[in-house]
PDB file of N, CA and C in Angstrom:
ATOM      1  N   UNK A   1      59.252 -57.450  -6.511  1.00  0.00           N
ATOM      2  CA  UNK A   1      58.174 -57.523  -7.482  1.00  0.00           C
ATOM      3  C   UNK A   1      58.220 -56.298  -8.389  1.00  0.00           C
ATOM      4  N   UNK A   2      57.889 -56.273  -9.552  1.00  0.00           N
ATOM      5  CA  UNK A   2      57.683 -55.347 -10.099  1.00  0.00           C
ATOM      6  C   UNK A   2      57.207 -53.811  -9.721  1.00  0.00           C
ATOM      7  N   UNK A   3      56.049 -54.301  -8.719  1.00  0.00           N
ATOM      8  CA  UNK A   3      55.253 -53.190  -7.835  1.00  0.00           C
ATOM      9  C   UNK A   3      56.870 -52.287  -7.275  1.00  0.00           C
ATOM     10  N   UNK A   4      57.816 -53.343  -7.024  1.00  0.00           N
ATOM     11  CA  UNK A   4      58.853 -52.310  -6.253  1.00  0.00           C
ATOM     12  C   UNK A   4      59.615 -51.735  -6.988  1.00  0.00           C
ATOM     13  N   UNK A   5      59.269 -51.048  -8.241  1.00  0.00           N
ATOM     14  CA  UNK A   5      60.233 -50.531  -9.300  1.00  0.00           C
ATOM     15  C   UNK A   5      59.470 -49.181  -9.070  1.00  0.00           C
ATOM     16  N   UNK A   6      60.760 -48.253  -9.035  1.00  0.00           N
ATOM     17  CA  UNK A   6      60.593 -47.109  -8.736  1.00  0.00           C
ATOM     18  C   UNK A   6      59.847 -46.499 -10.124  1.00  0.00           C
ATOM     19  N   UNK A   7      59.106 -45.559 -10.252  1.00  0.00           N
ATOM     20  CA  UNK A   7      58.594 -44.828 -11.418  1.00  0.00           C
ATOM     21  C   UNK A   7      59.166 -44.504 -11.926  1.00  0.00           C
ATOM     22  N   UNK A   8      60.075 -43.550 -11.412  1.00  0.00           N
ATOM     23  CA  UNK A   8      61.322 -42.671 -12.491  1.00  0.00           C
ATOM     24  C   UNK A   8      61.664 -43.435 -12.867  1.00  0.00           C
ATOM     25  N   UNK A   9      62.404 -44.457 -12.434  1.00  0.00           N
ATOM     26  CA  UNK A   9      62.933 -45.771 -13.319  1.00  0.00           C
ATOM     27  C   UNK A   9      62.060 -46.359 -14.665  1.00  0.00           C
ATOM     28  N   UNK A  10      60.775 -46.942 -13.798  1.00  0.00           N
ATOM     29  CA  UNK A  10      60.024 -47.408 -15.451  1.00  0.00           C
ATOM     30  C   UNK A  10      59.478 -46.486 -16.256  1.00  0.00           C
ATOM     31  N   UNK A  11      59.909 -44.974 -16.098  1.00  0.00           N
ATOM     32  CA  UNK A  11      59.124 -43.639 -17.360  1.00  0.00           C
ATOM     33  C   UNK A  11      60.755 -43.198 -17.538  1.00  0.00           C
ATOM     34  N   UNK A  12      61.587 -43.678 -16.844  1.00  0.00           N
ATOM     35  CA  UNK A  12      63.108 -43.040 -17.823  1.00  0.00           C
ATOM     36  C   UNK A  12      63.168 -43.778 -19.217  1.00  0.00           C
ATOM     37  N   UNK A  13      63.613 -42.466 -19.832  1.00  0.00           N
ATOM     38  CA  UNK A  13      63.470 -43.199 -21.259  1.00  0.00           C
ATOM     39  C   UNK A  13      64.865 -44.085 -21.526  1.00  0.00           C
ATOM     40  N   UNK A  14      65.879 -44.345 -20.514  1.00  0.00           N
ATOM     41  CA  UNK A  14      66.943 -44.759 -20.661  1.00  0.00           C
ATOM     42  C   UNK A  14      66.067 -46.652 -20.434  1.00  0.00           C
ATOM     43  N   UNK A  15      65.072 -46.893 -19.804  1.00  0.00           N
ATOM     44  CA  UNK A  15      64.408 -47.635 -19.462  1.00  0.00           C
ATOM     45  C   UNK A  15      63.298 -48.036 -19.905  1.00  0.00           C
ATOM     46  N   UNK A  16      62.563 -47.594 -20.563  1.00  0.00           N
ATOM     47  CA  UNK A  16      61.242 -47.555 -20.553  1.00  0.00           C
ATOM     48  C   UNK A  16      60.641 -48.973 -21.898  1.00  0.00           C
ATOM     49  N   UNK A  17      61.493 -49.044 -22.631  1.00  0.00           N
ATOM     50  CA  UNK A  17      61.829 -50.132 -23.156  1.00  0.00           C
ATOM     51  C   UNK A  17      61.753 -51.455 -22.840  1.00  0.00           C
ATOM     52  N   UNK A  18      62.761 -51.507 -21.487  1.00  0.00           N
ATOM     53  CA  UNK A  18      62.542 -52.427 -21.126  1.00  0.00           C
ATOM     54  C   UNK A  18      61.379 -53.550 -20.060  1.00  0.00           C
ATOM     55  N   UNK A  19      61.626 -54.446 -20.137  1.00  0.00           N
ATOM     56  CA  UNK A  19      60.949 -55.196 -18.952  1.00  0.00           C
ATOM     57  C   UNK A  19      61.449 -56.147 -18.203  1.00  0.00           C
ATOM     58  N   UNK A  20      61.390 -56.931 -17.615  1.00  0.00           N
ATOM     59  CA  UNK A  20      62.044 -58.242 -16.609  1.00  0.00           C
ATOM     60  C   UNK A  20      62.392 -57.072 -15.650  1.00  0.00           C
ATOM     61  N   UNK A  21      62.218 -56.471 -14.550  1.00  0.00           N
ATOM     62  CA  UNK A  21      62.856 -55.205 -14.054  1.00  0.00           C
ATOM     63  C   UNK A  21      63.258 -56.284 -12.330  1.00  0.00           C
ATOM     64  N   UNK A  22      62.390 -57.083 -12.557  1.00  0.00           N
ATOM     65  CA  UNK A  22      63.183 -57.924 -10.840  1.00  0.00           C
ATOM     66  C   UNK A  22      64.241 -59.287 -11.365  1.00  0.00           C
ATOM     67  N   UNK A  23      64.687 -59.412 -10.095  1.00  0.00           N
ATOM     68  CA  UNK A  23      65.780 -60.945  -9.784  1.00  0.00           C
ATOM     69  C   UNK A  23      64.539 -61.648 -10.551  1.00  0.00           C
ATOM     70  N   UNK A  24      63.668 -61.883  -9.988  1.00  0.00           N
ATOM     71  CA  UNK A  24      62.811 -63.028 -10.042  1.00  0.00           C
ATOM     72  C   UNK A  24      62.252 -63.421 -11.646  1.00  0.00           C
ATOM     73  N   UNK A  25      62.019 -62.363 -12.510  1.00  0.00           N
ATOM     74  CA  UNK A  25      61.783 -62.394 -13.312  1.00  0.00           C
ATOM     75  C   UNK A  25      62.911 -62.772 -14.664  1.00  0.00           C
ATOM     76  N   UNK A  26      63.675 -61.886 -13.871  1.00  0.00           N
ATOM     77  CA  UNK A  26      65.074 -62.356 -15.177  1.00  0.00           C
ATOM     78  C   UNK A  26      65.436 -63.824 -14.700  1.00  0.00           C
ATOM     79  N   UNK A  27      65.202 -64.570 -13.439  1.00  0.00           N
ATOM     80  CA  UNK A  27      65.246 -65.871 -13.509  1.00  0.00           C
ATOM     81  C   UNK A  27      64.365 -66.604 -14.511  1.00  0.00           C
ATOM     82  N   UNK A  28      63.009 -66.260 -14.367  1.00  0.00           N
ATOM     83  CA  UNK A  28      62.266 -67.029 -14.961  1.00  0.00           C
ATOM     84  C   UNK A  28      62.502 -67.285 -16.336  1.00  0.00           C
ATOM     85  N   UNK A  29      63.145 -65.849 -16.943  1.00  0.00           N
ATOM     86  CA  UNK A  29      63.369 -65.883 -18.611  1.00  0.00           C
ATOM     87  C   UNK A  29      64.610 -66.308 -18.665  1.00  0.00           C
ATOM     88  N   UNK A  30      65.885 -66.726 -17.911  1.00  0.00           N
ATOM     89  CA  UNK A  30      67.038 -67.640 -17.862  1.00  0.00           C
ATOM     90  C   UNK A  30      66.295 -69.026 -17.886  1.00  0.00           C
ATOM     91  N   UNK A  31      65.359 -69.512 -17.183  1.00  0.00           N
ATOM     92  CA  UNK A  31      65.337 -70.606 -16.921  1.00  0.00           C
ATOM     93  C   UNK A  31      64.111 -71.698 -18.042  1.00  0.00           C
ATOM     94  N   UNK A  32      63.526 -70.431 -18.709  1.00  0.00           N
ATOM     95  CA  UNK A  32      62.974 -70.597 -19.714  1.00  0.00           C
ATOM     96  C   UNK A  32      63.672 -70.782 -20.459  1.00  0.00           C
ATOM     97  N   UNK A  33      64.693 -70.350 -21.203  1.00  0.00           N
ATOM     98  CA  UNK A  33      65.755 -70.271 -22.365  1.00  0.00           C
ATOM     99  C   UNK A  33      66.584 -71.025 -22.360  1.00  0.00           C
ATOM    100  N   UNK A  34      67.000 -71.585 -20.772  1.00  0.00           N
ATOM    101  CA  UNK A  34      68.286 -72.509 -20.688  1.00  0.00           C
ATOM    102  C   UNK A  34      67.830 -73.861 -19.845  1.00  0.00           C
ATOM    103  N   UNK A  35      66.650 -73.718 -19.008  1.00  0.00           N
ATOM    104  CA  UNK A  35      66.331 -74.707 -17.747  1.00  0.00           C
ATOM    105  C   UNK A  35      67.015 -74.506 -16.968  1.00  0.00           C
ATOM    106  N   UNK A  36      68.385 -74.535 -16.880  1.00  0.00           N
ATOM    107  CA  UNK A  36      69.006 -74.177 -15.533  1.00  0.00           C
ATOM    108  C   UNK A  36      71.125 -73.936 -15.547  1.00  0.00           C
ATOM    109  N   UNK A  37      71.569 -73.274 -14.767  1.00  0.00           N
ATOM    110  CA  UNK A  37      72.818 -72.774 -15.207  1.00  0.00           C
ATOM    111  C   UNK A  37      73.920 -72.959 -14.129  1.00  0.00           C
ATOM    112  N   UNK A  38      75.117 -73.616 -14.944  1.00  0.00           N
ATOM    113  CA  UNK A  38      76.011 -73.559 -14.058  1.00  0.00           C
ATOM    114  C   UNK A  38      77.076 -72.726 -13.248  1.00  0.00           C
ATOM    115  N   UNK A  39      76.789 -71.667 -13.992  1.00  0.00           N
ATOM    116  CA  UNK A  39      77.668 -70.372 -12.808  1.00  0.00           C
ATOM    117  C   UNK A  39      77.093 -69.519 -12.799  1.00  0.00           C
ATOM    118  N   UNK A  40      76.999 -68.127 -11.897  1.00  0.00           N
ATOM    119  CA  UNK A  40      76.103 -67.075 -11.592  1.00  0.00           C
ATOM    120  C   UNK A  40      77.395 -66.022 -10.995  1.00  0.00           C
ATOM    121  N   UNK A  41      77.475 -65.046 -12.218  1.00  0.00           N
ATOM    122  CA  UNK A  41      78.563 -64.117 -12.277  1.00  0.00           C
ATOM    123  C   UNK A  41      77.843 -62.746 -11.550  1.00  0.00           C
ATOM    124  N   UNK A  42      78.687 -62.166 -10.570  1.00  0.00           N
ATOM    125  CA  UNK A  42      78.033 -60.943  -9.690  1.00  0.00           C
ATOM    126  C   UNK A  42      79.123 -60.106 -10.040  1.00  0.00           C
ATOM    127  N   UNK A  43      79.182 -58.781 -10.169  1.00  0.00           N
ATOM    128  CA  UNK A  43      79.613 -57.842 -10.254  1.00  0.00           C
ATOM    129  C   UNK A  43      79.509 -56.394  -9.102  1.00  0.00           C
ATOM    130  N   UNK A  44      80.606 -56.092  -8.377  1.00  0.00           N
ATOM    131  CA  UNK A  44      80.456 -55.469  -7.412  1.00  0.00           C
ATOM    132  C   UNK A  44      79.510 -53.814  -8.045  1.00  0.00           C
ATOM    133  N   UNK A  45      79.041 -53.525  -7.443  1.00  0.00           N
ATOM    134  CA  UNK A  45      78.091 -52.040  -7.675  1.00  0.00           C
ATOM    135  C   UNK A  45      78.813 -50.690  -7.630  1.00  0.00           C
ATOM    136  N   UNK A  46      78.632 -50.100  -8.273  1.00  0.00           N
ATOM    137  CA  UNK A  46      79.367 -48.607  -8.138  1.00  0.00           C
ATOM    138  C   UNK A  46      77.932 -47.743  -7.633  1.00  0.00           C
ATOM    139  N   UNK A  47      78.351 -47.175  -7.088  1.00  0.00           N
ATOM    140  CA  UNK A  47      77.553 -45.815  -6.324  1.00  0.00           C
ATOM    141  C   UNK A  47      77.638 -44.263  -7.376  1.00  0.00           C
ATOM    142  N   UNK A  48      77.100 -43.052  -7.380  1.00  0.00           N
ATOM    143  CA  UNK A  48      77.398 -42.597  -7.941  1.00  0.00           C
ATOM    144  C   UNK A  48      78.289 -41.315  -8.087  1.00  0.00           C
ATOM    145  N   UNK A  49      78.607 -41.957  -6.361  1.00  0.00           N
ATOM    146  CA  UNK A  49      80.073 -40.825  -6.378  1.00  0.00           C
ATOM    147  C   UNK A  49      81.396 -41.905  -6.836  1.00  0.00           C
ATOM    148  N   UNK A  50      81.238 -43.120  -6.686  1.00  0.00           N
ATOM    149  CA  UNK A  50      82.404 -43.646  -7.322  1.00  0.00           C
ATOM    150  C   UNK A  50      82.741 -43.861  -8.822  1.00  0.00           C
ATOM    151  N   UNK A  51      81.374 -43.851  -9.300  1.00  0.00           N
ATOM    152  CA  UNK A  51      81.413 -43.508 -10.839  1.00  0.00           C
ATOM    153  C   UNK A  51      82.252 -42.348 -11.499  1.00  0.00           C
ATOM    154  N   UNK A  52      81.601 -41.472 -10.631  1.00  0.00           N
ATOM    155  CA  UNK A  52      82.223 -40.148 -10.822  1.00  0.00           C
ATOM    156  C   UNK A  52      83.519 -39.269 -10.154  1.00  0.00           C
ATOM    157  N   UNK A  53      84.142 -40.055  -9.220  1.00  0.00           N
ATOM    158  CA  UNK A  53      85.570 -39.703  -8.637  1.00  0.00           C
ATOM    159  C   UNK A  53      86.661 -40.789  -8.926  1.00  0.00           C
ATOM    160  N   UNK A  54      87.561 -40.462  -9.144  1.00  0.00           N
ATOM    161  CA  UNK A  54      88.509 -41.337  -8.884  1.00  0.00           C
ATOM    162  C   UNK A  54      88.722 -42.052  -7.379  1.00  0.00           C
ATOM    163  N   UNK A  55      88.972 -43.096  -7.659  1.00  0.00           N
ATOM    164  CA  UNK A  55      89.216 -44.260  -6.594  1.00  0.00           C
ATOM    165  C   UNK A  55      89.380 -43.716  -5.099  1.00  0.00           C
ATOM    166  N   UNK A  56      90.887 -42.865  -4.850  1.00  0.00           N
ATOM    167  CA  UNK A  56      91.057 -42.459  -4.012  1.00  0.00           C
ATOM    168  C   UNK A  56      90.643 -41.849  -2.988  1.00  0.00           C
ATOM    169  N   UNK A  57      89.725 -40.586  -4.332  1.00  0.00           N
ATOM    170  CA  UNK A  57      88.607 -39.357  -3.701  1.00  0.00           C
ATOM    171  C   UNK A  57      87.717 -40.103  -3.309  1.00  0.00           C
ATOM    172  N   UNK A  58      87.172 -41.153  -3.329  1.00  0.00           N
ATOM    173  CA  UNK A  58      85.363 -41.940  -2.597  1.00  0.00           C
ATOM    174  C   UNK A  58      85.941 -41.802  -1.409  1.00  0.00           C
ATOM    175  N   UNK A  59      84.890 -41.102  -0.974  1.00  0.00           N
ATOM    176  CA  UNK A  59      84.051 -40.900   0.649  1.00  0.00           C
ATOM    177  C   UNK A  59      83.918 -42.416   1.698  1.00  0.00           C
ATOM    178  N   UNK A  60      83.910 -42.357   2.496  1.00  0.00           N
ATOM    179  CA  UNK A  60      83.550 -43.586   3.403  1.00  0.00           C
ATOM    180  C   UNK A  60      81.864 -43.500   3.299  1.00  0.00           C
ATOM    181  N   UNK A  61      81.028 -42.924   2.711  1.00  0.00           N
ATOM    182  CA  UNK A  61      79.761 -42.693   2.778  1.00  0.00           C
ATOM    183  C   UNK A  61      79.510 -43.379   1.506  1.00  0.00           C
ATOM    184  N   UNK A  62      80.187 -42.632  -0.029  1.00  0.00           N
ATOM    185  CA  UNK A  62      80.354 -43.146  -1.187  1.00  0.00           C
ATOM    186  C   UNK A  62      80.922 -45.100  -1.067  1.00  0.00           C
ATOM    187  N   UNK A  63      81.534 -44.916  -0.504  1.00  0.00           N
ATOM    188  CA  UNK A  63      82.050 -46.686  -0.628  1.00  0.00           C
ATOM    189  C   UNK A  63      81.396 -47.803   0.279  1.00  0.00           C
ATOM    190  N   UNK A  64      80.581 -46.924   1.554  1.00  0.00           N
ATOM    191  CA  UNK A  64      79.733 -47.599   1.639  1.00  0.00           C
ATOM    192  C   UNK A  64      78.371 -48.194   1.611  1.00  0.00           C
ATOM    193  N   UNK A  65      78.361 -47.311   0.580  1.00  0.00           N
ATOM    194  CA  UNK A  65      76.738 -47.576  -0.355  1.00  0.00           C
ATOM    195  C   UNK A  65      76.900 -48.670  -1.032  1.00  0.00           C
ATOM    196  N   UNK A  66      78.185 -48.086  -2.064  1.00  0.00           N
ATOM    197  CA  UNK A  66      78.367 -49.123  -3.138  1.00  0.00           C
ATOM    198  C   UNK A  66      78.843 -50.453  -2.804  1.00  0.00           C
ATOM    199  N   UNK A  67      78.959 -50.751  -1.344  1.00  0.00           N
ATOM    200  CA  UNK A  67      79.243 -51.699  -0.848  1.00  0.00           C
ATOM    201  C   UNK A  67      77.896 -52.676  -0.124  1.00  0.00           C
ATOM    202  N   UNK A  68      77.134 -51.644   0.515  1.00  0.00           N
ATOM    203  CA  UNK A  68      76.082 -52.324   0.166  1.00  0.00           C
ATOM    204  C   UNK A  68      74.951 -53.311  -1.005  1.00  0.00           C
ATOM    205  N   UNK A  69      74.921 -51.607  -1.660  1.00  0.00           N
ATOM    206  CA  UNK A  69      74.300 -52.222  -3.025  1.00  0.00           C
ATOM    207  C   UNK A  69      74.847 -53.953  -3.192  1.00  0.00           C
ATOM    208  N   UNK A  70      76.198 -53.729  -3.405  1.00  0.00           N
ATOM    209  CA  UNK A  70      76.995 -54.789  -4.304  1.00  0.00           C
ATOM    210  C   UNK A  70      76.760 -56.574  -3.223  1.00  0.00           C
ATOM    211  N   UNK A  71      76.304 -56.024  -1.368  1.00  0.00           N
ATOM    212  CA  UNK A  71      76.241 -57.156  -0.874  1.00  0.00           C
ATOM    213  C   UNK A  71      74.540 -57.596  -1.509  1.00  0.00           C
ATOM    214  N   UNK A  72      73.811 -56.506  -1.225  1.00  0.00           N
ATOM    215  CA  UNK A  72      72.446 -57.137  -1.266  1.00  0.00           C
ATOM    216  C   UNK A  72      71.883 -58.192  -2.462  1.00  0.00           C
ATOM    217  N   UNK A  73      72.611 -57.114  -3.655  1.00  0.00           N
ATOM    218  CA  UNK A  73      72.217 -57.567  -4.773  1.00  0.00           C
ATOM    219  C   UNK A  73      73.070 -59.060  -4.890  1.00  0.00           C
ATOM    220  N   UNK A  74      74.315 -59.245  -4.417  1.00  0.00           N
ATOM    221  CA  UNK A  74      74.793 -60.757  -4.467  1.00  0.00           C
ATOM    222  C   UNK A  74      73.681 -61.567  -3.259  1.00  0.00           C
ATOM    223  N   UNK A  75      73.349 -61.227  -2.540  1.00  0.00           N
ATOM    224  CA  UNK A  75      72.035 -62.405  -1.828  1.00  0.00           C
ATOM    225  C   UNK A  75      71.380 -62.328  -2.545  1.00  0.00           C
ATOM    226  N   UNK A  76      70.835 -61.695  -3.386  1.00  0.00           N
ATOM    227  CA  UNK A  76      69.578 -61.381  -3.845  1.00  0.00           C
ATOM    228  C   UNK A  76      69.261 -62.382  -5.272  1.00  0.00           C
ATOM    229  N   UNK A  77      70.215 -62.186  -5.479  1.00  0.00           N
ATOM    230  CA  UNK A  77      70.909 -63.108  -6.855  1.00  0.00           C
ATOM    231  C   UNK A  77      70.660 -64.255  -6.620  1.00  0.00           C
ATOM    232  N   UNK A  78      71.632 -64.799  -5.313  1.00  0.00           N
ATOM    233  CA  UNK A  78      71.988 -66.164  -4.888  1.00  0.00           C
ATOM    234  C   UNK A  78      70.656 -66.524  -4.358  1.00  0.00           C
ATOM    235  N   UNK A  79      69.583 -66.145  -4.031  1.00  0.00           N
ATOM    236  CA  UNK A  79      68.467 -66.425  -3.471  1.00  0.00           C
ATOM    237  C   UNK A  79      67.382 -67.001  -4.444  1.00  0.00           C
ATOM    238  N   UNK A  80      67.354 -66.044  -5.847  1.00  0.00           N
ATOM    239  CA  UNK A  80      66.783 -66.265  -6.491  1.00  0.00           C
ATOM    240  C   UNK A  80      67.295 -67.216  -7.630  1.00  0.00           C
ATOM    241  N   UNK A  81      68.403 -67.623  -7.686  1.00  0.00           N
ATOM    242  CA  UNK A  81      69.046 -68.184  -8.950  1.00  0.00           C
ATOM    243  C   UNK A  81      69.568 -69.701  -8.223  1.00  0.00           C
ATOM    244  N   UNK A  82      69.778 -69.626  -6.959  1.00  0.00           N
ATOM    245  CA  UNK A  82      70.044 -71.319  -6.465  1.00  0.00           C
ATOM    246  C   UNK A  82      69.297 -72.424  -7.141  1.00  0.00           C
ATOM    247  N   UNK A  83      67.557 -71.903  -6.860  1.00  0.00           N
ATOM    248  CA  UNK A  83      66.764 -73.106  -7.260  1.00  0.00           C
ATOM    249  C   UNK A  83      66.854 -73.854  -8.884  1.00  0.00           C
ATOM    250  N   UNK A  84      67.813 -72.845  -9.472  1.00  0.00           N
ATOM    251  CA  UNK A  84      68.063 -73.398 -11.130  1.00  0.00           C
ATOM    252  C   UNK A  84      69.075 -73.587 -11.713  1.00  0.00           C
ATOM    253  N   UNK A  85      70.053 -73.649 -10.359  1.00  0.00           N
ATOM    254  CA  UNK A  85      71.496 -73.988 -10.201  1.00  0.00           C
ATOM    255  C   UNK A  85      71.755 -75.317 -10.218  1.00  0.00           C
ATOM    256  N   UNK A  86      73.439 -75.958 -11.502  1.00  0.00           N
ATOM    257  CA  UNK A  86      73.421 -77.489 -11.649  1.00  0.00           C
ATOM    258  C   UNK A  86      73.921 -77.581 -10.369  1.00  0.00           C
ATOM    259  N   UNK A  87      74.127 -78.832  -9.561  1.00  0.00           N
ATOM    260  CA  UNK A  87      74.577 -79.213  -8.730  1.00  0.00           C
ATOM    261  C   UNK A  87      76.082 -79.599  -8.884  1.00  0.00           C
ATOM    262  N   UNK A  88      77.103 -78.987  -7.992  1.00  0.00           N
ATOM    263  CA  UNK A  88      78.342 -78.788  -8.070  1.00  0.00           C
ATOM    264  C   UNK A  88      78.991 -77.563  -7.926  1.00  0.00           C
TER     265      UNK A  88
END
């Protein structure tokens, strides 16, 4: 929910602009605009030591953040975006 958006996040001015800040919401404005969609593209997550090291140098600590991140947010996705998914 929105409630779970961190502050720094909604007063960064890199942010503050924006809105839709959950899954749930950027569904609703996909599904407003389109009714409903046939593929749902995920992109694995970078952490911010992998941003900032080369490949090699990430930590087992560093890679497994960003490995998290990158699982949750694909359920998280798939949870919220099934119900407006074409069939196939």
């Amino acid at each position: 929910s929105p409630e779970d958006v961190p502050e720094d996040i909604k007063t960064n001015k890199r942010y503050s602009a924006s809105s839709n800040w959950t899954v749930q919401e950027v569904v609703e404005s996909v599904k407003q605009d389109f009714g409903s969609i046939d593929i749902l593209v995920h992109s694995l997550a970078n952490g911010p030591e992998v941003v900032s090291k080369p490949l090699l140098e990430t930590s087992r600590k560093g890679y497994l953040a960003a490995i998290s991140a990158s699982s949750y947010s694909f359920v998280s996705l798939l949870k919220h975006f099934v119900p407006i998914m074409n069939p196939g």
